[in-house]
Protein backbone atom coordinates (compact mmCIF):
# COMPACT_ATOMS: atom_id res chain seq x y z
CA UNK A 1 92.82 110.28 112.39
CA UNK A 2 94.42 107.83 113.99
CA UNK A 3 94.13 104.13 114.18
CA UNK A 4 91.12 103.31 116.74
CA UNK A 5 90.35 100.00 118.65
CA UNK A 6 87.20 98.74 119.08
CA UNK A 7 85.84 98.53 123.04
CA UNK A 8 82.88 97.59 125.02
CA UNK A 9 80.14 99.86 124.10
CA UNK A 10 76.58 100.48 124.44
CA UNK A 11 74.45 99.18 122.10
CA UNK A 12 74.01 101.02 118.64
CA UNK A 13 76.99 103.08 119.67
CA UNK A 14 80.29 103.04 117.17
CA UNK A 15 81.84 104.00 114.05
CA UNK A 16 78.98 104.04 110.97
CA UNK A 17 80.82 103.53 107.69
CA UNK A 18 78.45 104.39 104.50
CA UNK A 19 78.98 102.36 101.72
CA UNK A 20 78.24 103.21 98.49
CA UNK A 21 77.71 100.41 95.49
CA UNK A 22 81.37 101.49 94.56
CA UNK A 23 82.79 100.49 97.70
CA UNK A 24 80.78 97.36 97.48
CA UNK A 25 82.53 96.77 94.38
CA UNK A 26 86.16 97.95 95.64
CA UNK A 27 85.97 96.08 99.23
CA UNK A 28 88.43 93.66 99.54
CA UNK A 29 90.68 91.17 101.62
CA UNK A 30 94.19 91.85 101.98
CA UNK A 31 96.11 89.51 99.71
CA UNK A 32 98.91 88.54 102.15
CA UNK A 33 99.48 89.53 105.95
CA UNK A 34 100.63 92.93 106.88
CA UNK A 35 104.01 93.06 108.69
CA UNK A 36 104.22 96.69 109.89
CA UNK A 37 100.47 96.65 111.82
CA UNK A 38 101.20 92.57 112.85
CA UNK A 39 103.97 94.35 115.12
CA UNK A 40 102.99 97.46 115.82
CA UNK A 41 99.14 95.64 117.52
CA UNK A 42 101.64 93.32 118.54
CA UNK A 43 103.75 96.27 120.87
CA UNK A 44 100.66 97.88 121.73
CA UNK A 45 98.93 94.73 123.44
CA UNK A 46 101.67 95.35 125.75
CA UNK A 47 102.16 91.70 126.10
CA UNK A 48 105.87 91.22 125.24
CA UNK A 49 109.48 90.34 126.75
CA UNK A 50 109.96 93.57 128.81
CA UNK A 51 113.53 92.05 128.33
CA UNK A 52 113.16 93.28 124.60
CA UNK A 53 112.56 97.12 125.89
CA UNK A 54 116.41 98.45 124.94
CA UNK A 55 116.16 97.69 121.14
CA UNK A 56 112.35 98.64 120.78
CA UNK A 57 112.59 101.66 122.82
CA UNK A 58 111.18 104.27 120.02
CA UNK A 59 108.72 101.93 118.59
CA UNK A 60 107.59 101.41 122.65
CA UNK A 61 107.40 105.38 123.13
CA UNK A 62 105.46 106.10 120.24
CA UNK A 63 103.18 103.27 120.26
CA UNK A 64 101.37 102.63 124.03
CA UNK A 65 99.37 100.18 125.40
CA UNK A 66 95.27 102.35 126.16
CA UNK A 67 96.37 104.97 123.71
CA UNK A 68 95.62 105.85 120.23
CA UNK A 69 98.09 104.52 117.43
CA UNK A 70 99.63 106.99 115.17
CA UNK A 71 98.07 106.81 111.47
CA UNK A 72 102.09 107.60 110.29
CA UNK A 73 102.62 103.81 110.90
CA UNK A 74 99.90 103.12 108.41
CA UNK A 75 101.66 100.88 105.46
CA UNK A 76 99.38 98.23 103.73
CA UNK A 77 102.87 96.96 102.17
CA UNK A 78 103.45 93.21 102.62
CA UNK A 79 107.32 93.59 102.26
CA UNK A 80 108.57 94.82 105.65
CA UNK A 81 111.19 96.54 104.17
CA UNK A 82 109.50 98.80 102.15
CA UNK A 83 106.72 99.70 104.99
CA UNK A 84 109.31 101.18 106.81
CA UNK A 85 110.29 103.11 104.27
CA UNK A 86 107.21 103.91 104.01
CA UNK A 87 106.76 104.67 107.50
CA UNK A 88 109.95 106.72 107.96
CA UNK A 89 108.96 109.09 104.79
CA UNK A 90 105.97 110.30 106.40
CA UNK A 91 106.24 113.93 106.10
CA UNK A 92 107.87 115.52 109.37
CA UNK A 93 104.73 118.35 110.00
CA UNK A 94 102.51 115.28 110.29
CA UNK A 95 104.73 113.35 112.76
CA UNK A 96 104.96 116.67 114.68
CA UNK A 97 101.26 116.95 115.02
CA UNK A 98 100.50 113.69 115.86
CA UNK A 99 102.86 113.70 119.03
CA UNK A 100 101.49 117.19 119.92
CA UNK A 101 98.03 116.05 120.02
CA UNK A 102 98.04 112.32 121.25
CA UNK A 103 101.40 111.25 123.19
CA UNK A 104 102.93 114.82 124.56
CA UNK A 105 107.04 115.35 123.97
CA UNK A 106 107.30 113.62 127.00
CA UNK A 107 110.98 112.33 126.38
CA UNK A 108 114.29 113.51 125.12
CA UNK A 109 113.80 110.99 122.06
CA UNK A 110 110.23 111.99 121.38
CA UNK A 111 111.42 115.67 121.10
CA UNK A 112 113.95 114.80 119.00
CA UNK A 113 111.61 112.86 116.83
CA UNK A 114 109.05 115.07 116.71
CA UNK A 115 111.81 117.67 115.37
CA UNK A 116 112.34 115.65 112.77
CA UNK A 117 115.57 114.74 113.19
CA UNK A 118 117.62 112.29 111.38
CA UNK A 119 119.22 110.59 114.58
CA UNK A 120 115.87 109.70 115.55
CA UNK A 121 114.40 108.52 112.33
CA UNK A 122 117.42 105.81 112.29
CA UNK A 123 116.61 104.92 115.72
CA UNK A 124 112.93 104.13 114.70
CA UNK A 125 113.79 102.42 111.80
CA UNK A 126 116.67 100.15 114.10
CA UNK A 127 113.83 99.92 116.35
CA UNK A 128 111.36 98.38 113.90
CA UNK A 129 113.55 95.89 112.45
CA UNK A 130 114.68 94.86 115.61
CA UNK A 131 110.56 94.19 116.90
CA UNK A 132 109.88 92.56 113.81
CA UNK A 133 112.92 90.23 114.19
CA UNK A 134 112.29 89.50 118.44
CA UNK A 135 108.80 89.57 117.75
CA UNK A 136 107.30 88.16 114.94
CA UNK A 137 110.05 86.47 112.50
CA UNK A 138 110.24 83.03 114.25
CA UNK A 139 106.41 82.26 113.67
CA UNK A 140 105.85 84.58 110.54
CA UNK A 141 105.92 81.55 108.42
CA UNK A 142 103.05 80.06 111.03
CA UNK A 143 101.31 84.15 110.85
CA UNK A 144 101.19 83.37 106.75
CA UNK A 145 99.68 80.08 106.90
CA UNK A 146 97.18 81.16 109.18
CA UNK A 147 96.83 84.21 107.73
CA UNK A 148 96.27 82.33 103.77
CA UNK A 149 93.60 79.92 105.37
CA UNK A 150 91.29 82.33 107.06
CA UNK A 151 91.26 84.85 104.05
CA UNK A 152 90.67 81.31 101.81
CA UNK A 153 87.45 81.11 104.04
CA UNK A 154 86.27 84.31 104.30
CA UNK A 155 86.53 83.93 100.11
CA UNK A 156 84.01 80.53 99.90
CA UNK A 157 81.87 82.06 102.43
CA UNK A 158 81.59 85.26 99.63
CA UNK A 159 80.93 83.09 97.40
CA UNK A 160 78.57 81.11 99.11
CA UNK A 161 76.66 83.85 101.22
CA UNK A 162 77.41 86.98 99.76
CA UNK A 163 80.12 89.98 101.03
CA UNK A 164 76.92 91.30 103.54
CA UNK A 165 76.76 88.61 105.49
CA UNK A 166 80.53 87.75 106.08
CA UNK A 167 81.43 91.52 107.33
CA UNK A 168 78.15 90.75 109.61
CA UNK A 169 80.38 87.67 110.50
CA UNK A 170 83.78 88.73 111.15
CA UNK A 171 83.74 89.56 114.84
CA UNK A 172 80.65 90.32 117.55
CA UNK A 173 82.05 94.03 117.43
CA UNK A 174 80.83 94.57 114.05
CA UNK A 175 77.80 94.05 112.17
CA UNK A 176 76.20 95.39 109.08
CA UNK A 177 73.06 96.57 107.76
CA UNK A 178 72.92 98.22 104.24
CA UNK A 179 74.36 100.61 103.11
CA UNK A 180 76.33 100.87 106.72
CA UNK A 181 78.88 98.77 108.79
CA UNK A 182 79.27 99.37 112.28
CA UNK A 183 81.44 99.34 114.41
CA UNK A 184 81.65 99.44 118.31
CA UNK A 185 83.31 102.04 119.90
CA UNK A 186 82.95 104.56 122.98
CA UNK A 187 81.61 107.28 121.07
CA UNK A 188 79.68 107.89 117.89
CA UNK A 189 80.99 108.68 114.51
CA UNK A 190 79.45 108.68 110.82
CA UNK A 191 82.20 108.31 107.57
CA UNK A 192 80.98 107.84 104.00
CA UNK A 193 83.72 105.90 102.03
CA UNK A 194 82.54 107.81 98.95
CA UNK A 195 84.00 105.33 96.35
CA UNK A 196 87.33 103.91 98.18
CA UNK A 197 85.97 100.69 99.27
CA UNK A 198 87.53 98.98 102.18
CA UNK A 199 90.30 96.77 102.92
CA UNK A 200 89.44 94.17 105.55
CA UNK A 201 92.67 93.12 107.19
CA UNK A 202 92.65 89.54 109.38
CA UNK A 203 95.67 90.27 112.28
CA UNK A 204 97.38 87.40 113.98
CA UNK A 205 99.43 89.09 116.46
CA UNK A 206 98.59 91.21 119.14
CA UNK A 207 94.33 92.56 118.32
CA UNK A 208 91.59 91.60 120.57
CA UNK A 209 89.19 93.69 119.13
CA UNK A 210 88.94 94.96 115.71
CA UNK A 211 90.54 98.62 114.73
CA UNK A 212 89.69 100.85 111.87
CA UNK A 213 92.16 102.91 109.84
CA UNK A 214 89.87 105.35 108.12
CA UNK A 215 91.96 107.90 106.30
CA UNK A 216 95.14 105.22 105.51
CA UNK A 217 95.61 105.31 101.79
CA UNK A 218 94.87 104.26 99.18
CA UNK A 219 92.00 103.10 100.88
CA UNK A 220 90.57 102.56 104.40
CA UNK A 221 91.53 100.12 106.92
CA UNK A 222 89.27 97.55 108.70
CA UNK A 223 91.37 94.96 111.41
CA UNK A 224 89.84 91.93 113.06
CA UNK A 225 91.59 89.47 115.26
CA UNK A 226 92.16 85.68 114.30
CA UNK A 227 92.73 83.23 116.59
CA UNK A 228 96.05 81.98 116.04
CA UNK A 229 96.21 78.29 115.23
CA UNK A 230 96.91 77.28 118.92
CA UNK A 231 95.23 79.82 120.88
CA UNK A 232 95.13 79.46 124.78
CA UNK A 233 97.80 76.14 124.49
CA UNK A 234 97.73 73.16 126.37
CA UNK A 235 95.92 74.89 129.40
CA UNK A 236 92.82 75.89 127.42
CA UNK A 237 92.56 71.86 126.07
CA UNK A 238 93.11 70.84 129.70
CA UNK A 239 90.21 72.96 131.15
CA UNK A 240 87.89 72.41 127.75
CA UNK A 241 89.28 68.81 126.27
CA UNK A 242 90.31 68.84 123.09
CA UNK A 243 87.41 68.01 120.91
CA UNK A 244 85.56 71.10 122.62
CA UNK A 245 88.36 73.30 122.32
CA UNK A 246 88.60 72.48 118.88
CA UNK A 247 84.75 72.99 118.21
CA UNK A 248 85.52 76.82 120.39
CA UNK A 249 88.26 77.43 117.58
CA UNK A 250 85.81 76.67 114.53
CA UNK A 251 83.61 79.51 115.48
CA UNK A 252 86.07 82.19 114.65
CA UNK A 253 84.05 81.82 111.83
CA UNK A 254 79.92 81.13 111.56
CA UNK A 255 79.06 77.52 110.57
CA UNK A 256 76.20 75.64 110.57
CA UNK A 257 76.33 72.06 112.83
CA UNK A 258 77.08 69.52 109.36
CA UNK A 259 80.38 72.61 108.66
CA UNK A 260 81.08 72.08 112.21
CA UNK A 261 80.85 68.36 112.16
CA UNK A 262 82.72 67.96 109.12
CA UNK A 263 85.98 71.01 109.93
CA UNK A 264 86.93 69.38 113.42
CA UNK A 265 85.84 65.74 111.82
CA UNK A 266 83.30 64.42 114.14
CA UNK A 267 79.80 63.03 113.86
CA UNK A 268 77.03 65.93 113.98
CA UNK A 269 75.29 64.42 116.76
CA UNK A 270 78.78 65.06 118.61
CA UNK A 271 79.38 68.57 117.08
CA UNK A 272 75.78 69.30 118.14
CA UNK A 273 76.66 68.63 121.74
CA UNK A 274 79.60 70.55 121.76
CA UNK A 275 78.29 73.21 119.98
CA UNK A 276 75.10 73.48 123.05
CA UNK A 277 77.76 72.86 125.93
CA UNK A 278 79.43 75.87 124.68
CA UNK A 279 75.81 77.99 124.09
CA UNK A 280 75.09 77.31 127.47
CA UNK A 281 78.44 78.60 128.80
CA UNK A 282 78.03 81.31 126.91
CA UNK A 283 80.69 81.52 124.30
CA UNK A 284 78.41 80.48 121.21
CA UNK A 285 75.51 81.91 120.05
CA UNK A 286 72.88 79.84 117.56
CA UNK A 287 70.52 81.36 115.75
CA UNK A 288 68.31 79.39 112.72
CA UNK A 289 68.67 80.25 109.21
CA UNK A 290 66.14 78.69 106.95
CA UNK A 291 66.51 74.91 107.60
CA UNK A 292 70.15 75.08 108.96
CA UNK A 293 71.22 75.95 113.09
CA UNK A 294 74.44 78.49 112.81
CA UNK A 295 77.14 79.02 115.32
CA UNK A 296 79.54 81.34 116.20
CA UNK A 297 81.85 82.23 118.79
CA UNK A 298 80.61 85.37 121.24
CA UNK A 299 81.97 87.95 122.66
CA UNK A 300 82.48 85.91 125.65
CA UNK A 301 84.05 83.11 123.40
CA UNK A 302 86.77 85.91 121.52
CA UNK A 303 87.51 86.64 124.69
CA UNK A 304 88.62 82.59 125.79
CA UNK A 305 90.52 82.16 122.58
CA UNK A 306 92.65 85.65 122.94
């Protein structure tokens, strides 16, 4: 199965995953970001130097911008150097299949590829060091830090609220309601995990909407998009100000007013105001929780920051 992005969908309609109390138990947060699925989201957002399009050539024609993404680039390794390796070693019958069945041999290359040839393997693999090194290497250091702090906050709010209620948490695509996360996509699937767990996987670089990995191994793959530390630049603070824009960033993740208040370092009668200026636009959404008012960013609101 390939990788599969979320979309607009109607409601109830998605991915079910079944969890079992040993998936519970084996779900985790990737420990560090992921270089090989940074670029290749990156390439298929299709937002990228067209400039760039002679040395990323293979990595362009296998991975497209409104098409699936083949599962052979699936490498949870941290060290770019060994997910190629990874990648290139995928066997060639699977390679074959995949471009059968989702891109067509449309291309000289792609036949050549598909045929497993090692001409075209080295071209991939010049391909992917070259995107990673255009793409991504001037602001990985930037991609880590960002990467470190939102997987640090996803960890209190564990902690603090319990696994259930951050997956409900991590994006308005998904939600969960035991034993099952959803997911939305444009047409209905059911997978049990059946003791694998999941690995939840923050991206920097190039998701809108989450994407699932479900056969990757060891384990399955769950993306989500974070806003990167300056989303939307100086033109978003122009059209916002920068208080509001601030408070708009904040929601990537659900806090209550004081959490708000106290992360962008204003009073709460200010963070308050921001926070209903934003409801009313409709990129937050509030909803009560015991004796504490919760935001978060909407659909609407992902949509702003990305």
């Amino acid at each position: 199965m390939p990788m599969v992005m979320s979309e607009s969908a109607p409601k109830g309609r998605g991915l079910t995953i079944l969890f079992e109390l040993e998936d519970l138990a084996r779900t985790r947060f990737a420990s560090a970001p992921l270089p090989m699925y940074e670029l290749v989201f990156t390439v298929h957002s299709g937002e990228w130097d067209r400039m760039l399009l002679p040395q990323i050539r293979p990595l362009a024609e296998l991975v497209r911008p409104g098409r699936f993404i083949p599962d052979f680039f699936n490498s949870a390794r941290p060290d770019f150097d060994e997910a190629v390796r990874q990648v290139l070693d995928v066997p060639a019958t699977r390679v074959r299949d995949q471009i059968a069945s989702m891109l067509g041999t449309t291309s000289p290359w792609l036949r050549s590829f598909a045929a497993g040839t090692p001409t075209s393997r080295q071209d991939l693999r010049s391909a992917l060091h070259s995107g990673f090194r255009d793409l991504l290497c001037a602001n990985w250091p930037d991609t880590r830090q960002a990467f470190e702090a939102e997987v640090r906050l996803r960890s209190s709010q564990v902690v603090a609220r319990g696994l259930g209620d951050v997956l409900c948490n991590l994006h308005p695509s998904i939600s969960w309601t035991s034993p099952a996360l959803h997911v939305e996509l444009g047409w209905d699937a059911e997978i049990s995990l059946r003791g694998t767990g999941l690995l939840i996987v923050p991206v920097l670089n190039g998701l809108t909407r989450p994407a699932v990995s479900m056969f990757a191994e060891p384990q399955p793959l769950l993306f989500y998009p974070v806003a990167s530390p300056q989303p939307g630049g100086a033109s978003l603070e122009l059209a916002l100000g920068r208080t509001r824009t601030l408070v708009l960033r904040a929601l990537t993740s659900e806090r209550t007013t004081t959490e708000l208040a106290k992360h962008v370092g204003v009073s709460l009668p200010t963070a308050s105001q921001h926070a209903t200026a934003l409801r009313t636009a409709g990129f937050v959404s509030t909803h009560r929780n015991g004796r504490s008012v919760r935001h978060r960013l909407t659909r609407r609101g992902w949509e702003l920051l990305n």
